[in-house]
N, C-alpha and C. Protein backbone atom coordinates (compact mmCIF):
# COMPACT_ATOMS: atom_id res chain seq x y z
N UNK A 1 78.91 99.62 40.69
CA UNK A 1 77.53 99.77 40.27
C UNK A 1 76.98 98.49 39.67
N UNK A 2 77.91 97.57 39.48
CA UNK A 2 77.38 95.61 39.11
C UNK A 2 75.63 95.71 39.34
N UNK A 3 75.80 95.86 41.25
CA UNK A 3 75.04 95.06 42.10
C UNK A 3 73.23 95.91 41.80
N UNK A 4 73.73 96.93 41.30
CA UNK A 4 72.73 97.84 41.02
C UNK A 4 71.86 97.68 40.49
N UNK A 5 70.39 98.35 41.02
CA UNK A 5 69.39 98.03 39.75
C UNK A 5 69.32 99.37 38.93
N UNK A 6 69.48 99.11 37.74
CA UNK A 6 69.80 100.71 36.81
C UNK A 6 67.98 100.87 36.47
N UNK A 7 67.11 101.90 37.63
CA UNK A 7 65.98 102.22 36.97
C UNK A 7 65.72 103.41 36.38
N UNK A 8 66.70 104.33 36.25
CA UNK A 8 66.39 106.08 35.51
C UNK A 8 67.38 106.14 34.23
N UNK A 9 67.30 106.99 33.73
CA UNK A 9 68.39 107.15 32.71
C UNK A 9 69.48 107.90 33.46
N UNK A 10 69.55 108.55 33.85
CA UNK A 10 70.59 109.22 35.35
C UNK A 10 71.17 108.44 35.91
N UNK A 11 70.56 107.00 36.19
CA UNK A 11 71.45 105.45 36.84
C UNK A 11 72.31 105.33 35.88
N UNK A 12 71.56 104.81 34.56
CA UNK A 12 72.28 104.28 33.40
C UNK A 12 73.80 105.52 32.89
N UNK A 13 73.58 106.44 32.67
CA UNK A 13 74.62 107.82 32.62
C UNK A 13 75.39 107.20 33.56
N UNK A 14 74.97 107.34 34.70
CA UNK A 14 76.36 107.35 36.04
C UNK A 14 76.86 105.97 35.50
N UNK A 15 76.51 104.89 35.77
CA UNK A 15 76.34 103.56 35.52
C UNK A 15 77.69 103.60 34.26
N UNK A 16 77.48 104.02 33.20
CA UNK A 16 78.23 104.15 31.83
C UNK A 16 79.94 105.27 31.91
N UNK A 17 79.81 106.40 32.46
CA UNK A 17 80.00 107.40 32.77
C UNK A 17 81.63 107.09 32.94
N UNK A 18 82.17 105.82 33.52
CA UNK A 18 83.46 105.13 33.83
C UNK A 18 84.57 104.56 32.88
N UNK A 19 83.40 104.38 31.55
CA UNK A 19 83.67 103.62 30.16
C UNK A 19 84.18 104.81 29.01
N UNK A 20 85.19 104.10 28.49
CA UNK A 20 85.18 105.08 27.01
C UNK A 20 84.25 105.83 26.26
N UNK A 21 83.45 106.66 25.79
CA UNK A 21 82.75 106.68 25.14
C UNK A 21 82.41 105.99 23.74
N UNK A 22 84.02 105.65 23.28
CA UNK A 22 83.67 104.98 21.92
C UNK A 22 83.54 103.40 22.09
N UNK A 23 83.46 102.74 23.13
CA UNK A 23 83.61 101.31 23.54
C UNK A 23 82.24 100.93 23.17
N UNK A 24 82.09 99.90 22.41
CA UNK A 24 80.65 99.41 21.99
C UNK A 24 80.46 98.79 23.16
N UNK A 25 78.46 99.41 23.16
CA UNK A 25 77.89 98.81 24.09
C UNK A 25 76.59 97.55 23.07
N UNK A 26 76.19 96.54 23.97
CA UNK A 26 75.78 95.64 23.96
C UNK A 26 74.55 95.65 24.69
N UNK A 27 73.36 94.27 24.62
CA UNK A 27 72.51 94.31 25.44
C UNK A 27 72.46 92.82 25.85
N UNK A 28 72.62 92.16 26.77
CA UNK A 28 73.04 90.72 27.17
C UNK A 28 71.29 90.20 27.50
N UNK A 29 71.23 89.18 27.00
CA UNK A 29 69.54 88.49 27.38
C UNK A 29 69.88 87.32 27.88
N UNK A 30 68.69 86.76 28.41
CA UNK A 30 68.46 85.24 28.44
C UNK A 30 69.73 84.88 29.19
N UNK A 31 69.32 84.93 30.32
CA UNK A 31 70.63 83.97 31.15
C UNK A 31 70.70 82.61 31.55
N UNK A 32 69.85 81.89 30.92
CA UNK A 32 70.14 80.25 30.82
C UNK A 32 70.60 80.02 29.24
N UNK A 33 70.48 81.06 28.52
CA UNK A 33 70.94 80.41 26.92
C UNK A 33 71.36 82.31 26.74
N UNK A 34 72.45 82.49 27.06
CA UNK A 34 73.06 84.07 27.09
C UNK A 34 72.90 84.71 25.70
N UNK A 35 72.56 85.37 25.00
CA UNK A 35 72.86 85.73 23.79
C UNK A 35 73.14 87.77 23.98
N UNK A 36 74.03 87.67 23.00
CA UNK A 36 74.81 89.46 23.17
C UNK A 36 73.55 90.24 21.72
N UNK A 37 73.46 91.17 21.86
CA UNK A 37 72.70 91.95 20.60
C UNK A 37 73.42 93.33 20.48
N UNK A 38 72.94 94.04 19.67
CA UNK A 38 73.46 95.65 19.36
C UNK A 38 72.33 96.24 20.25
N UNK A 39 72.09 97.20 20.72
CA UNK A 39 71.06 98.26 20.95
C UNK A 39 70.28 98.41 19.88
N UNK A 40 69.34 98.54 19.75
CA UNK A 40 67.95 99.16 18.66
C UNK A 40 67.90 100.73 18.36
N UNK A 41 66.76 101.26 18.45
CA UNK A 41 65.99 102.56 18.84
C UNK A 41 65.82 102.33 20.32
N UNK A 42 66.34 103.91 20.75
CA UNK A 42 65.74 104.47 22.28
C UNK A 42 64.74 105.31 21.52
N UNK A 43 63.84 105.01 22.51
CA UNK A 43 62.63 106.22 22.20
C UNK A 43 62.21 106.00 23.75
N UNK A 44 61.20 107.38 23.97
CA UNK A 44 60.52 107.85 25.09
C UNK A 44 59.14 107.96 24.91
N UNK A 45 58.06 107.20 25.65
CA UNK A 45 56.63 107.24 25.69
C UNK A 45 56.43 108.37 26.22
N UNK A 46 55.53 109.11 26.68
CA UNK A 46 54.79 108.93 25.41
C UNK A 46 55.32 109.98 24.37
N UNK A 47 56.39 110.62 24.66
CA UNK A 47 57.06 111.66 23.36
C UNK A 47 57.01 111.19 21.98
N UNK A 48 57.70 109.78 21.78
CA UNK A 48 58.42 109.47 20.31
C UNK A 48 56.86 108.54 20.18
N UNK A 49 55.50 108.91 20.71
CA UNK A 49 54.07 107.94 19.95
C UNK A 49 53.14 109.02 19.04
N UNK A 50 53.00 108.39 18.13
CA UNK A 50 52.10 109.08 16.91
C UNK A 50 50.67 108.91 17.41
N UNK A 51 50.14 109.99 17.83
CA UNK A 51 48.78 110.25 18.85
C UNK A 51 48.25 110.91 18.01
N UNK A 52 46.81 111.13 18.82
CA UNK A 52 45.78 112.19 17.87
C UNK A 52 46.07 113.94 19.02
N UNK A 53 47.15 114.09 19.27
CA UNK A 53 47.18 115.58 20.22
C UNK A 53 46.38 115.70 21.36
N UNK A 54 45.94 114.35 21.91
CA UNK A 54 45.21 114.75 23.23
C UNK A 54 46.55 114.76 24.34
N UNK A 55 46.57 115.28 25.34
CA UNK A 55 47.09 115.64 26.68
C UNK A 55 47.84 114.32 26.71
N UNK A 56 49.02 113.93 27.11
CA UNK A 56 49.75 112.74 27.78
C UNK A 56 49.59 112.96 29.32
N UNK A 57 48.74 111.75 30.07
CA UNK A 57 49.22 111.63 31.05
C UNK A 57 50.02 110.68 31.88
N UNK A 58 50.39 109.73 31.21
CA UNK A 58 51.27 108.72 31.75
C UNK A 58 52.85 109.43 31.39
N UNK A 59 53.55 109.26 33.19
CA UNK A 59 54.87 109.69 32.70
C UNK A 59 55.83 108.91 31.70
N UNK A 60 56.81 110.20 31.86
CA UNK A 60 57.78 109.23 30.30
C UNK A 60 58.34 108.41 30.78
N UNK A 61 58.52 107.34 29.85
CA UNK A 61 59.28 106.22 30.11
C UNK A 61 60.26 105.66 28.83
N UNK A 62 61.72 105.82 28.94
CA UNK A 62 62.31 105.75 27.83
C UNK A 62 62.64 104.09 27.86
N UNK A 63 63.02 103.76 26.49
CA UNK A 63 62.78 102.61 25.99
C UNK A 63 64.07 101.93 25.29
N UNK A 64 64.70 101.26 25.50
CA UNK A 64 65.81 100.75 25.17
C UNK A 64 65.78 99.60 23.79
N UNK A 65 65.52 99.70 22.86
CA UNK A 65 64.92 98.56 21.89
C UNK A 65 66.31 97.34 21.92
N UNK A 66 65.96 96.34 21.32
CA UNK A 66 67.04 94.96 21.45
C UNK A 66 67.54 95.34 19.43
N UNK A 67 68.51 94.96 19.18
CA UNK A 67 68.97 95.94 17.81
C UNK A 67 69.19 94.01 17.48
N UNK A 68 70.46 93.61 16.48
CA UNK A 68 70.88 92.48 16.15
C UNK A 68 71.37 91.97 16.87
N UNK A 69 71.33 90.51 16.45
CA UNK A 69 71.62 89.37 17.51
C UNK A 69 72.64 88.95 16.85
N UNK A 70 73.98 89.72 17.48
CA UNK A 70 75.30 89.13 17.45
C UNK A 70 75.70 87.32 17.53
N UNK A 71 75.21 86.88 18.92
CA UNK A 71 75.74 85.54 19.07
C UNK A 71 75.91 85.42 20.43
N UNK A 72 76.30 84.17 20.64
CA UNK A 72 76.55 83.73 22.12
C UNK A 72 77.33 84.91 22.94
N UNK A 73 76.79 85.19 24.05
CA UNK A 73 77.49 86.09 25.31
C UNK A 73 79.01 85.35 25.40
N UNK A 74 80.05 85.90 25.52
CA UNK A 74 81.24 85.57 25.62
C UNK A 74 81.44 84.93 27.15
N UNK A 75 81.56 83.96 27.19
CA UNK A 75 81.81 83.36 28.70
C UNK A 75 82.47 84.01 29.93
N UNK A 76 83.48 85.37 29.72
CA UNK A 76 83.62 86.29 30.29
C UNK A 76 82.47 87.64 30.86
N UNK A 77 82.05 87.86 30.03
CA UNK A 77 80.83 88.71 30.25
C UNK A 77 79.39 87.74 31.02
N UNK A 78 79.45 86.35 30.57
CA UNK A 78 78.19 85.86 31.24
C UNK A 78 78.99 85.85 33.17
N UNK A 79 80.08 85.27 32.85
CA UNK A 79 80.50 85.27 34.43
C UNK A 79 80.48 86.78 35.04
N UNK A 80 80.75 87.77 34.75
CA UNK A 80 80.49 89.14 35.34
C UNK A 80 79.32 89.44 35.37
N UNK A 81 78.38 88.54 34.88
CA UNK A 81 76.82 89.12 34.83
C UNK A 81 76.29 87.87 36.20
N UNK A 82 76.88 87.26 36.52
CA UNK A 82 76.49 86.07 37.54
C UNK A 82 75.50 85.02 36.47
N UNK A 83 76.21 84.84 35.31
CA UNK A 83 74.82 83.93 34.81
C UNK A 83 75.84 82.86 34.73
N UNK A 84 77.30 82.77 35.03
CA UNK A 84 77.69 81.19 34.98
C UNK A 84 77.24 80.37 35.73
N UNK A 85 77.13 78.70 35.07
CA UNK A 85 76.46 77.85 36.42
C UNK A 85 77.73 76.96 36.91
């Protein structure tokens, strides 16, 4: 599932689904200057938005927030991500 583009939360599940559950997950950025972070808040539009109670019509779209910035991507993980040069 590498090659994959993960666009549902059902991707991401299957996608994860292979892994320990207790194995910390990460969020990898910036692939010319790699940096690793924690996860944030997930929240879902328009569920988790403080509105005035009119009707939602844009579908949901859940939201993955960027949490702390650990430090440099480990040179192992940037090469499995294809960001070595």
């Amino acid at each position: 599932m590498n090659d994959k583009h993960i666009a549902t939360v059902g991707d991401l599940i299957a996608a994860l689904d292979r892994y320990d559950p207790t194995t910390p997950v990460r969020l990898a950025t910036q692939p010319d200057h790699p940096i690793e972070h924690t996860l944030g808040h997930i929240v879902c539009t328009p569920d988790n938005t403080e509105g005035d109670d009119t009707p939602h019509t844009d579908p949901p779209v859940v939201w993955l927030g960027e949490g702390e910035q650990i430090g440099y991507l480990p040179g192992p993980a940037s090469n499995a991500l294809g960001w070595s040069q």
